[in-house]
Protein backbone atom coordinates (compact mmCIF):
# COMPACT_ATOMS: atom_id res chain seq x y z
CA UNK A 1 0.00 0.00 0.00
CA UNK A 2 0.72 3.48 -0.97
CA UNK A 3 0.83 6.23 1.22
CA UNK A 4 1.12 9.54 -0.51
CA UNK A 5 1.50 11.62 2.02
CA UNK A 6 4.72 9.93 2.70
CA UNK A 7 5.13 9.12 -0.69
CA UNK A 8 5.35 12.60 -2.68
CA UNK A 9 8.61 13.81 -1.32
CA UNK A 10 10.78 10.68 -2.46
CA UNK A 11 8.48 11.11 -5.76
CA UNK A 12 9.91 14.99 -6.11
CA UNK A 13 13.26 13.90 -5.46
CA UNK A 14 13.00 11.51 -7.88
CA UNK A 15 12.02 14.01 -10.75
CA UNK A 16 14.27 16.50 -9.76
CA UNK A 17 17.47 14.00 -10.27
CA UNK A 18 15.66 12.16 -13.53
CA UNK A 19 16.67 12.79 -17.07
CA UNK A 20 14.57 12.75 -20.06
CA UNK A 21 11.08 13.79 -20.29
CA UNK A 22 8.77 11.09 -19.03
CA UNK A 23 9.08 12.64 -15.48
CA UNK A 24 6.96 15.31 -16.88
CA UNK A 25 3.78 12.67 -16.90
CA UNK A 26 4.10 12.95 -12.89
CA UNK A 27 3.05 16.46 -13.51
CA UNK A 28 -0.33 15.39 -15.87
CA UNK A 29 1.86 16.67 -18.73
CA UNK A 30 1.55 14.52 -22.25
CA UNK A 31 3.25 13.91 -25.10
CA UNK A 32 0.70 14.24 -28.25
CA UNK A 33 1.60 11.15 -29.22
CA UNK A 34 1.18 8.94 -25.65
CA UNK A 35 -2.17 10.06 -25.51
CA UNK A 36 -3.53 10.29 -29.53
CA UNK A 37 -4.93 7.23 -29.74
CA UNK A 38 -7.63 7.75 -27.60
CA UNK A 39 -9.04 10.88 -29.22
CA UNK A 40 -12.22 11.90 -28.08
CA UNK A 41 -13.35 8.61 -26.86
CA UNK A 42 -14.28 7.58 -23.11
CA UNK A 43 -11.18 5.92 -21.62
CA UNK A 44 -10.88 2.69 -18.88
CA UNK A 45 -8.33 3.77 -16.53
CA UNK A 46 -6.20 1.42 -15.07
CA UNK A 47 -3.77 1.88 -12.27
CA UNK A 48 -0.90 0.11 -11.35
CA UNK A 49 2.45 -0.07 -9.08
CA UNK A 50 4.47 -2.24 -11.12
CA UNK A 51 5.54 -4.92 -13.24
CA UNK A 52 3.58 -7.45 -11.38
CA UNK A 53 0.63 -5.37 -10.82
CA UNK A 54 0.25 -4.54 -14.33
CA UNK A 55 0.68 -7.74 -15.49
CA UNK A 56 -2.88 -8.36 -13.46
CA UNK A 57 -4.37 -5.24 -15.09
CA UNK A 58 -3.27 -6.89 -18.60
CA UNK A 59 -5.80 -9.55 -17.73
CA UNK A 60 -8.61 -7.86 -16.87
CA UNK A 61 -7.81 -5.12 -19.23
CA UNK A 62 -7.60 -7.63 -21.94
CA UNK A 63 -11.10 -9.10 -21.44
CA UNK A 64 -13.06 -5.36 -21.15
CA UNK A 65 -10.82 -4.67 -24.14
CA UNK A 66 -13.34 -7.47 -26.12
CA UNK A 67 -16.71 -6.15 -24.25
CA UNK A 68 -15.94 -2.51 -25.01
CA UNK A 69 -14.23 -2.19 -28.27
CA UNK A 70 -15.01 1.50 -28.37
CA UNK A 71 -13.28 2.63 -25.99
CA UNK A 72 -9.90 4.18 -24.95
CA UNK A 73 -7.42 1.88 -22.29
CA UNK A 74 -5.11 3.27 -20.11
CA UNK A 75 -2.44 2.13 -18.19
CA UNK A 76 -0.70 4.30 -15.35
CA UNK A 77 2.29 3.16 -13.29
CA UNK A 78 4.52 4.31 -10.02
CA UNK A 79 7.24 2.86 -11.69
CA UNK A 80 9.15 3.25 -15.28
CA UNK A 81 9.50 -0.44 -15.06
CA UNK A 82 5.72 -0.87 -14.94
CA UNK A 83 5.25 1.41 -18.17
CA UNK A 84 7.56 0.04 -20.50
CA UNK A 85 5.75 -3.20 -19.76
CA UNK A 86 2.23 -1.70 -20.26
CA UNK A 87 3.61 0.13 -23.53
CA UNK A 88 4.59 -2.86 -24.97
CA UNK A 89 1.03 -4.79 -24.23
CA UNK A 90 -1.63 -5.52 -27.02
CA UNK A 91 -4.92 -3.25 -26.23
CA UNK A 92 -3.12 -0.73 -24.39
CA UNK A 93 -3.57 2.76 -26.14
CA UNK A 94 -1.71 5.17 -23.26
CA UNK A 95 0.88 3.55 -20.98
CA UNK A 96 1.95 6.45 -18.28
CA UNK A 97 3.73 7.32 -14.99
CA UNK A 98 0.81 8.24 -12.99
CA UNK A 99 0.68 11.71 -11.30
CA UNK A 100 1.96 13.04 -8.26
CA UNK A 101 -1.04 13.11 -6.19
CA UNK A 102 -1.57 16.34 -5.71
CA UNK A 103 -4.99 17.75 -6.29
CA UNK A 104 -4.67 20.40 -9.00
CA UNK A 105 -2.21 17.58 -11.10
CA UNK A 106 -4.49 14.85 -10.29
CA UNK A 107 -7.17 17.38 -11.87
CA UNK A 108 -5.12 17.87 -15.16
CA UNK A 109 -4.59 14.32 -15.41
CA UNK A 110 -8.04 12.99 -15.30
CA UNK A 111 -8.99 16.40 -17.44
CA UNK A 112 -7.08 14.72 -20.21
CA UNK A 113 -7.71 11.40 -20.05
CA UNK A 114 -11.21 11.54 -19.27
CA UNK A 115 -12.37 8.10 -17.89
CA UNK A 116 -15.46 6.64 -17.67
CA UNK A 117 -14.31 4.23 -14.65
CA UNK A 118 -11.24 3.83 -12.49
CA UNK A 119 -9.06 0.54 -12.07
CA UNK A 120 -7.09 0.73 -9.22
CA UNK A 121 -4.61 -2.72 -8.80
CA UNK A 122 -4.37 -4.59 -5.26
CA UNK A 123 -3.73 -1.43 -3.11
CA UNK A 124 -2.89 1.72 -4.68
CA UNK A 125 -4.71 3.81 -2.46
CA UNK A 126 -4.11 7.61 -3.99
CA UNK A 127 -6.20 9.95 -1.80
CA UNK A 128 -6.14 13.01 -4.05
CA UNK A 129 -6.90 10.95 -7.19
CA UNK A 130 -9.84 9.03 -6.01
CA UNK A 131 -10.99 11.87 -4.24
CA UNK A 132 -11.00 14.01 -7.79
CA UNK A 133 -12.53 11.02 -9.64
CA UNK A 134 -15.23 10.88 -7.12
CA UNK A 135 -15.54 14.49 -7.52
CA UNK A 136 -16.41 13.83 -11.13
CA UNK A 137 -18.61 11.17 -10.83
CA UNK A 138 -16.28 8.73 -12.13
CA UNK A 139 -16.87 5.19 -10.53
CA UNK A 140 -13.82 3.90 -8.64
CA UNK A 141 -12.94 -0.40 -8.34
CA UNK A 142 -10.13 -1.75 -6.28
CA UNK A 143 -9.78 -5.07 -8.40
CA UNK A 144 -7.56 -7.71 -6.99
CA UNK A 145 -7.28 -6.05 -3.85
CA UNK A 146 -5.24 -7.74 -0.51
CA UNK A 147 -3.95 -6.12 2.78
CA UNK A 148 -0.23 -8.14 3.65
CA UNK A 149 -0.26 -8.55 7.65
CA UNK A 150 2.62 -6.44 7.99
CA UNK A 151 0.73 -3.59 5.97
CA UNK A 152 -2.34 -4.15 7.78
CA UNK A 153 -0.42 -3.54 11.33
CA UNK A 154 1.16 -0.44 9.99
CA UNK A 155 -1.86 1.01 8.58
CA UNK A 156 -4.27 0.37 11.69
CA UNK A 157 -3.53 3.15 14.21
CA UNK A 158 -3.97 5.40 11.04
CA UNK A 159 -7.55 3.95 10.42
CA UNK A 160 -8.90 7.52 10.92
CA UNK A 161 -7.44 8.74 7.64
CA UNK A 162 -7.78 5.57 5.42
CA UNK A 163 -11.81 4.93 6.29
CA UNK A 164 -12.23 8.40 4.45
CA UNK A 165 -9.98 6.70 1.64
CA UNK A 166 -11.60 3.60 0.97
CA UNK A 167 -14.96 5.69 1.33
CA UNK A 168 -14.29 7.06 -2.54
CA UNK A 169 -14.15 3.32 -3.67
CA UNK A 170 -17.55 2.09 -5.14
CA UNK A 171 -16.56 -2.19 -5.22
CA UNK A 172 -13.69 -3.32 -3.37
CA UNK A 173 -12.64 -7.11 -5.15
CA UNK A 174 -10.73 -8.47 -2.48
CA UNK A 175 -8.63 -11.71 -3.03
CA UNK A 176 -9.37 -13.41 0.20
CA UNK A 177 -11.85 -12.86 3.32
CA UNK A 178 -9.08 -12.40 5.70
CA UNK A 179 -8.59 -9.43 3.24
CA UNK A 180 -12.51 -8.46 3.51
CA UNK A 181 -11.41 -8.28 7.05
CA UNK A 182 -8.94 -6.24 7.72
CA UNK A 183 -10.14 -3.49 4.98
CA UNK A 184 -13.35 -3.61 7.10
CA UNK A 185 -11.30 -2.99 10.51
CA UNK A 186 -9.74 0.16 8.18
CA UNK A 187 -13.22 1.35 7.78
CA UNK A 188 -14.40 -0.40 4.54
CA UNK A 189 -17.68 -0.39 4.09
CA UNK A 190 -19.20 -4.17 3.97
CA UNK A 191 -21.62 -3.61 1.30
CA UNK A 192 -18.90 -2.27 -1.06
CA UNK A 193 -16.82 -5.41 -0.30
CA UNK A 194 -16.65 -8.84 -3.20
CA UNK A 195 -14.16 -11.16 -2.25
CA UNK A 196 -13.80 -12.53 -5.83
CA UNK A 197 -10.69 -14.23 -5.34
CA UNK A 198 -6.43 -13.38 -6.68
CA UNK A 199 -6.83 -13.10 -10.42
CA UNK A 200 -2.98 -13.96 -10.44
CA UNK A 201 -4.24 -17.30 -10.74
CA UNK A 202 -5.96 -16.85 -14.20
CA UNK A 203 -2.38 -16.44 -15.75
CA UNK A 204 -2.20 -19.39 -17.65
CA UNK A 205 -0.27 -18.38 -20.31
CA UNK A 206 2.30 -21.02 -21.17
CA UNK A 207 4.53 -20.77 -23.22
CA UNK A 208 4.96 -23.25 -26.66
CA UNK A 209 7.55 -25.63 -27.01
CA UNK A 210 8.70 -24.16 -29.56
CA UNK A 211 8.96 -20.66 -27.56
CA UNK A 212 11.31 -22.12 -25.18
CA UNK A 213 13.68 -23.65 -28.56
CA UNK A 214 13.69 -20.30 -29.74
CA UNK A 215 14.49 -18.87 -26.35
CA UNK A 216 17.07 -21.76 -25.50
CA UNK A 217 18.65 -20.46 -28.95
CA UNK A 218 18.79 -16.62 -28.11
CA UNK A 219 20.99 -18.12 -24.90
CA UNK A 220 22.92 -20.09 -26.84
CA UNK A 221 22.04 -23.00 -24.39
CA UNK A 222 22.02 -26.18 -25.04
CA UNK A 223 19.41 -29.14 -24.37
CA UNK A 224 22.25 -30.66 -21.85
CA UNK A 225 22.30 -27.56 -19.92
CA UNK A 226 20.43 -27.74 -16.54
CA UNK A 227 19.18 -24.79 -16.01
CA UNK A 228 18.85 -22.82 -12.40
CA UNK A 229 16.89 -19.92 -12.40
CA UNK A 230 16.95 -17.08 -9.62
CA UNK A 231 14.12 -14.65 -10.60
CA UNK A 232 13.06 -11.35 -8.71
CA UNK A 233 16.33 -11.45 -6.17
CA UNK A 234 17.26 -8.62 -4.20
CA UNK A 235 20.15 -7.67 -2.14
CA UNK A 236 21.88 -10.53 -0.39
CA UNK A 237 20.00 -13.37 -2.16
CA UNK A 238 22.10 -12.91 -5.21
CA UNK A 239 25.31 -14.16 -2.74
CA UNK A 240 23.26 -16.98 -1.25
CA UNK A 241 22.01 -18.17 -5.02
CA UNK A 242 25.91 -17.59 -6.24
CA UNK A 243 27.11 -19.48 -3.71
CA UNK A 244 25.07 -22.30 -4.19
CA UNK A 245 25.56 -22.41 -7.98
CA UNK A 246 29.58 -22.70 -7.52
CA UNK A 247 29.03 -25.67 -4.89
CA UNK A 248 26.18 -27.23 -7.59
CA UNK A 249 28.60 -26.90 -10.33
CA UNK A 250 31.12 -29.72 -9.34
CA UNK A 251 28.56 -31.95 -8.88
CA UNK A 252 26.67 -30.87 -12.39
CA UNK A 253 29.29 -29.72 -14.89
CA UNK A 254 26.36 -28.92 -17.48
CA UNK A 255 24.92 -26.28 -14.48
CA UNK A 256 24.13 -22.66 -15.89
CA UNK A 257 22.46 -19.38 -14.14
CA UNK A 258 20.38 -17.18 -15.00
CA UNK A 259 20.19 -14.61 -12.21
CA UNK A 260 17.36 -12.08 -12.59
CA UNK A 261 17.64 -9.29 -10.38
CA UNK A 262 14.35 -7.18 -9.12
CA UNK A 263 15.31 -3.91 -9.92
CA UNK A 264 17.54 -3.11 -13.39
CA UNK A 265 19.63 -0.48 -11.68
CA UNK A 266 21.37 -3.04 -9.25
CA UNK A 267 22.64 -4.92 -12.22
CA UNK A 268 26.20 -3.24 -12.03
CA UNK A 269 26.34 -3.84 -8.32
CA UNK A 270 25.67 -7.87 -8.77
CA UNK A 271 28.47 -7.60 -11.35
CA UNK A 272 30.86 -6.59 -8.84
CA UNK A 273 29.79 -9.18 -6.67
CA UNK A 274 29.83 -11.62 -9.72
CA UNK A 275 33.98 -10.41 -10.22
CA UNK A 276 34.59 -10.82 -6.29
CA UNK A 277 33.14 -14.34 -6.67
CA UNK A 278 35.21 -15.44 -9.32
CA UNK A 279 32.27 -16.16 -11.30
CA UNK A 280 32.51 -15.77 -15.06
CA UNK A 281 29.55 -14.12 -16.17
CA UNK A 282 27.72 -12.61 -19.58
CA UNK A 283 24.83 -9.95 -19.57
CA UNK A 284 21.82 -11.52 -21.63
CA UNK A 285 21.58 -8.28 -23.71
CA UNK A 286 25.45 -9.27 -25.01
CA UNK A 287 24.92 -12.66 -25.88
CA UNK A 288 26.11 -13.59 -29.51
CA UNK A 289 27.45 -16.12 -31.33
CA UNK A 290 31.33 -15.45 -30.03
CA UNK A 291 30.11 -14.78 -26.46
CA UNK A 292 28.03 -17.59 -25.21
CA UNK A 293 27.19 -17.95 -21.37
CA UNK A 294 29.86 -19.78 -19.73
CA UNK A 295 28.46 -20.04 -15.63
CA UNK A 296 25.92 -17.39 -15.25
CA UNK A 297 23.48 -15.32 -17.42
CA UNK A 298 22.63 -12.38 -15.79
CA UNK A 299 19.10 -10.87 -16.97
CA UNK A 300 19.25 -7.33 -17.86
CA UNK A 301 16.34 -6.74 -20.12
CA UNK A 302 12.58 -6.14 -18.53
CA UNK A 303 9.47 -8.44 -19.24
CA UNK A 304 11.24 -11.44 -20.11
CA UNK A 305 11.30 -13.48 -16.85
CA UNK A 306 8.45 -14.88 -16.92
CA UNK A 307 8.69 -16.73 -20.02
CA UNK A 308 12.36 -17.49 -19.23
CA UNK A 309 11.11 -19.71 -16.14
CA UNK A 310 9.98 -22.48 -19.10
CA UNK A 311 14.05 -23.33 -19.15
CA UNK A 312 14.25 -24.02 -15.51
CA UNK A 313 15.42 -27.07 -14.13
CA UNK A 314 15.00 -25.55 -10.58
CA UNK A 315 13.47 -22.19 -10.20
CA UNK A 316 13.70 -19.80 -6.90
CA UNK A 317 11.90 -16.79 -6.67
CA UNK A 318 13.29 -14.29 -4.79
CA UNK A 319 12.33 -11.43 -2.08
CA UNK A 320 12.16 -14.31 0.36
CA UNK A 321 15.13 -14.56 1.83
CA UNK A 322 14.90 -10.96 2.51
CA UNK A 323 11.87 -8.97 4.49
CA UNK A 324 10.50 -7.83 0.90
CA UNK A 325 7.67 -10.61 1.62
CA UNK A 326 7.98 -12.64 -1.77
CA UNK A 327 7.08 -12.14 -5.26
CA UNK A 328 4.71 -13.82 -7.67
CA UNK A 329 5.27 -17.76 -7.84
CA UNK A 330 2.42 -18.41 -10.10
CA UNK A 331 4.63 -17.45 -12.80
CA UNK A 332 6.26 -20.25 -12.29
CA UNK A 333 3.36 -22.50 -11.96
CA UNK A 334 2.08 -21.81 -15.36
CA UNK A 335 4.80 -23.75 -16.89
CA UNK A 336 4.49 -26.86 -15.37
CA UNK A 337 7.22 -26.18 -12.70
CA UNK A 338 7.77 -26.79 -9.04
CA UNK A 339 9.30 -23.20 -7.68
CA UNK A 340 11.50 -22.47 -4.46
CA UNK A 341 11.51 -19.50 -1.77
CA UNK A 342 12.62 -18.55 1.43
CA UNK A 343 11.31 -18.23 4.68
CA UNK A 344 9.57 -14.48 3.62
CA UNK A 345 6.39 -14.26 1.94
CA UNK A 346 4.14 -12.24 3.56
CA UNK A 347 2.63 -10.66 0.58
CA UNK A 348 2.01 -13.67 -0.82
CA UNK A 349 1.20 -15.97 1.96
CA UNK A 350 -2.10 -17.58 1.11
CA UNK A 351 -0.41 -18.68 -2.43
CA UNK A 352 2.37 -19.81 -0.55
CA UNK A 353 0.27 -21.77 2.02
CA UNK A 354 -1.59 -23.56 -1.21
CA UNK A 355 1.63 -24.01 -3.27
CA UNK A 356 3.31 -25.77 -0.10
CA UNK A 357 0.08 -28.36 0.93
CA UNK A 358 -0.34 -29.27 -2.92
CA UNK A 359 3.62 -29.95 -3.14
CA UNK A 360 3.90 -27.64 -6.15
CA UNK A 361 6.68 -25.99 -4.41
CA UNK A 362 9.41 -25.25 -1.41
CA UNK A 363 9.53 -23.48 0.79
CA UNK A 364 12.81 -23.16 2.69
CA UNK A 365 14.19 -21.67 5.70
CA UNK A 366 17.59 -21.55 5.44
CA UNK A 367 20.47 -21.15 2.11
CA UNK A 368 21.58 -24.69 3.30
CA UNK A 369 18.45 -26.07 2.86
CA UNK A 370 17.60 -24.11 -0.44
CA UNK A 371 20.70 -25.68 -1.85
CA UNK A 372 19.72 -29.63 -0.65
CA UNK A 373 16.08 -28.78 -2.28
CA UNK A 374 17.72 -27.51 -5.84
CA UNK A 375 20.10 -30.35 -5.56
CA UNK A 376 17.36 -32.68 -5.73
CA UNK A 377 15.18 -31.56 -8.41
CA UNK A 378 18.25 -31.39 -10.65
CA UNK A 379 19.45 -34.49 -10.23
CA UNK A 380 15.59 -36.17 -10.32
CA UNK A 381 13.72 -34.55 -12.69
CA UNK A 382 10.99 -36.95 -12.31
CA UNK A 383 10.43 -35.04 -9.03
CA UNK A 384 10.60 -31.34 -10.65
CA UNK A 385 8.14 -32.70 -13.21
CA UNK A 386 5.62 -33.76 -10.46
CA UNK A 387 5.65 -30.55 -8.86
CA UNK A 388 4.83 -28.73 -11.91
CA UNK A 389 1.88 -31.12 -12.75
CA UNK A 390 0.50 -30.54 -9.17
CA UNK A 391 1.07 -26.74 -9.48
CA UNK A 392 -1.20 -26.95 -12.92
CA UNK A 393 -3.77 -28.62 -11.16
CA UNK A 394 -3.71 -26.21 -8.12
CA UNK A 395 -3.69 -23.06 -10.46
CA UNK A 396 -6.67 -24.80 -12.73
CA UNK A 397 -8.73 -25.24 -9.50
CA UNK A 398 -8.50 -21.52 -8.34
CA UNK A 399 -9.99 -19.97 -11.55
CA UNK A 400 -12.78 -17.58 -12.09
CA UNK A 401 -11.49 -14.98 -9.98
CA UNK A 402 -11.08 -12.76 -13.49
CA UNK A 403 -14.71 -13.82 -14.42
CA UNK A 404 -16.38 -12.73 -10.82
CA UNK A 405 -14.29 -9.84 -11.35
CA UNK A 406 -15.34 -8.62 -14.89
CA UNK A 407 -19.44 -9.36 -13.65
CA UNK A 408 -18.83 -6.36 -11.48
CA UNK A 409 -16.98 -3.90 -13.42
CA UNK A 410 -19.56 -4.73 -15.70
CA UNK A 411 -22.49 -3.36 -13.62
CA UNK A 412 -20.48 -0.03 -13.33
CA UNK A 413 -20.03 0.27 -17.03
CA UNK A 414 -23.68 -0.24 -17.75
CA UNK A 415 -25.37 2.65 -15.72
């Protein structure tokens, strides 16, 4: 969860210290071209943190995208990371850095893009903006909504400010009734509350066979490669993972890396600890045919993870061995894959709970044990391949949350 008042002044700092002109989209400012192909039509306004929050907007988006041909779809992010992905996604027609939330920028933004309804991801809560689209009639749905633990302990002595918050929202879709719960304690209303269910598990893209080949080709890697994948790490996991790999490697000569760290702007940083490691290394952007991948591939491009976890031999997803509280290991589900994490995943902790009990994944306490666990499932792939056919079934049991989902927004759209 967002808190702007806290939020704003790392936001202006930000700005100040950017180059280029996107930062001028935090102001409500737009290039003619970001915003041209919506014309004078009515727009659907999706918001969004980041890459994994947008990736849940894509969903929905891509379904009201079929129901309402007609109209305009826009994608705003917190992050640059977030909007390169949304720019690059089919039915999108604006991808932007959404605006500081102050009121008279919040006012120029919504002047411009004019929506007929507003999307608002898991828990962006924006006071300024959903007080302005209230303001204007326009009707506001938190879609895929959830309130961590931690976030919920933080947030409740301040319940005084957020019930006048979640007051501007017309339907809250909340993933889970612990959820419905603790947004009620915050001052929710009840009737405004659907717990539809975590749309995350509707993402059952997978990719083709012949996807990974072409993939496997790009990284000049081999079908006798066995592939472990670190995906999402942040700092300190990429020594534990490292560390691990150069153990692994004795014992599996054929072992490669690809280490995929969070944010892009650390990359340099795990390179130095790459070099202190003694760890021969090649960025996947500089892959060719005279420079293949000798130990480790570090990722360096964004929106390509998730489709590189088809490779995997054994997968761990990081932000769990740190207090980050996990990322999204449904992405790994989708390919028929068992995944790993650490001891940390408070933000996904229901998935977590259901990934363990259905033995679609591992979850570990300690780097010791994550390197017994990715020990195993390279050396018996039998057992990776069970884990991954138990994580399809899990996933294929938890649909409909995009379906429960759409019925609502619907019933906004038609009055």
């Amino acid at each position: 969860m967002i808190l702007s008042l806290c939020a704003i002044p790392v936001f202006l700092l930000k700005i100040l210290l950017s180059k280029g002109s996107l930062h001028k989209e935090r102001w409500g400012f737009y290039a003619p071209r970001v915003l041209q192909k919506l014309g004078k039509r009515r727009s659907l306004w999706f918001h969004a943190a980041s890459v994994g929050e947008v990736k849940v907007a894509l969903s929905l988006l891509a379904e009201l995208r079929k129901m309402y041909p007609h109209h305009g779809f826009v994608v705003s992010t917190t992050t640059p990371q977030g909007r390169a992905i949304a720019s690059q996604a089919h039915g999108v027609d604006a991808a932007i850095l959404a605006p500081l939330d102050l009121p008279w920028i919040v006012r120029r933004a919504v002047q411009r893009i004019k929506p007929r309804i507003l999307l608002v991801a898991e828990t962006e809560l924006w006071p300024n903006l959903l007080k302005e689209a209230k303001r204007k009639g326009i009707p506001i749905i938190l879609f895929n909504g959830r309130l961590s633990r931690r976030s919920y302990r933080f947030y409740r002595p301040l319940r005084f400010f957020f019930r006048g918050v979640l007051k501007h929202f017309d339907a809250l879709c909340l993933k889970s009734n612990r959820d419905r719960e603790r947004m009620v304690s915050l001052g929710a209303a009840s009737r405004s509350i659907h717990v539809t269910g975590d749309i995350k598990f509707h993402q059952m893209v997978v990719s083709t066979e012949a996807e990974g080949e072409r993939l496997r080709q790009e990284l000049r890697l081999s079908r006798g490669h066995a592939v472990l994948i670190a995906g999402s790490t942040h700092e300190g996991e990429e020594g534990i993972i490292v560390n691990i790999f150069r153990e692994l490697k004795d014992e599996f000569p054929q072992l490669v890396l690809i280490l995929a760290p969070r944010h892009l702007q650390r990359i340099p940083r795990v390179e130095g600890l790459l070099g202190s490691l003694g760890v021969r290394w090649v960025r996947r952007t500089q892959i060719r045919a005279k420079r293949r991948p000798e130990e480790v591939i570090l990722l360096d491009t964004v929106g390509e993870l998730a489709a590189l976890y088809g490779l995997g031999a054994a997968i761990f997803v990081g932000g769990s061995f740190t207090r980050v509280g996990g990322h999204n290991i449904l992405e790994v589900l989708v390919h028929g894959k068992g995944v790993l994490f650490g001891p940390y995943m408070e933000n996904f902790s229901e998935i977590a709970q259901f990934v363990v009990a259905r033995g679609a994944g591992i979850q570990v306490k300690t780097p010791d044990e994550l390197k017994e666990a990715v020990r195993r499932l390279i050396a018996d792939p039998s057992l990776f391949k069970g884990m991954g056919e138990k994580g399809l079934a899990l996933l294929q049991e938890h649909q409909g949350a995009l379906e429960r989902t759409l019925h609502i927004v619907k019933g906004f759209l038609q009055e």
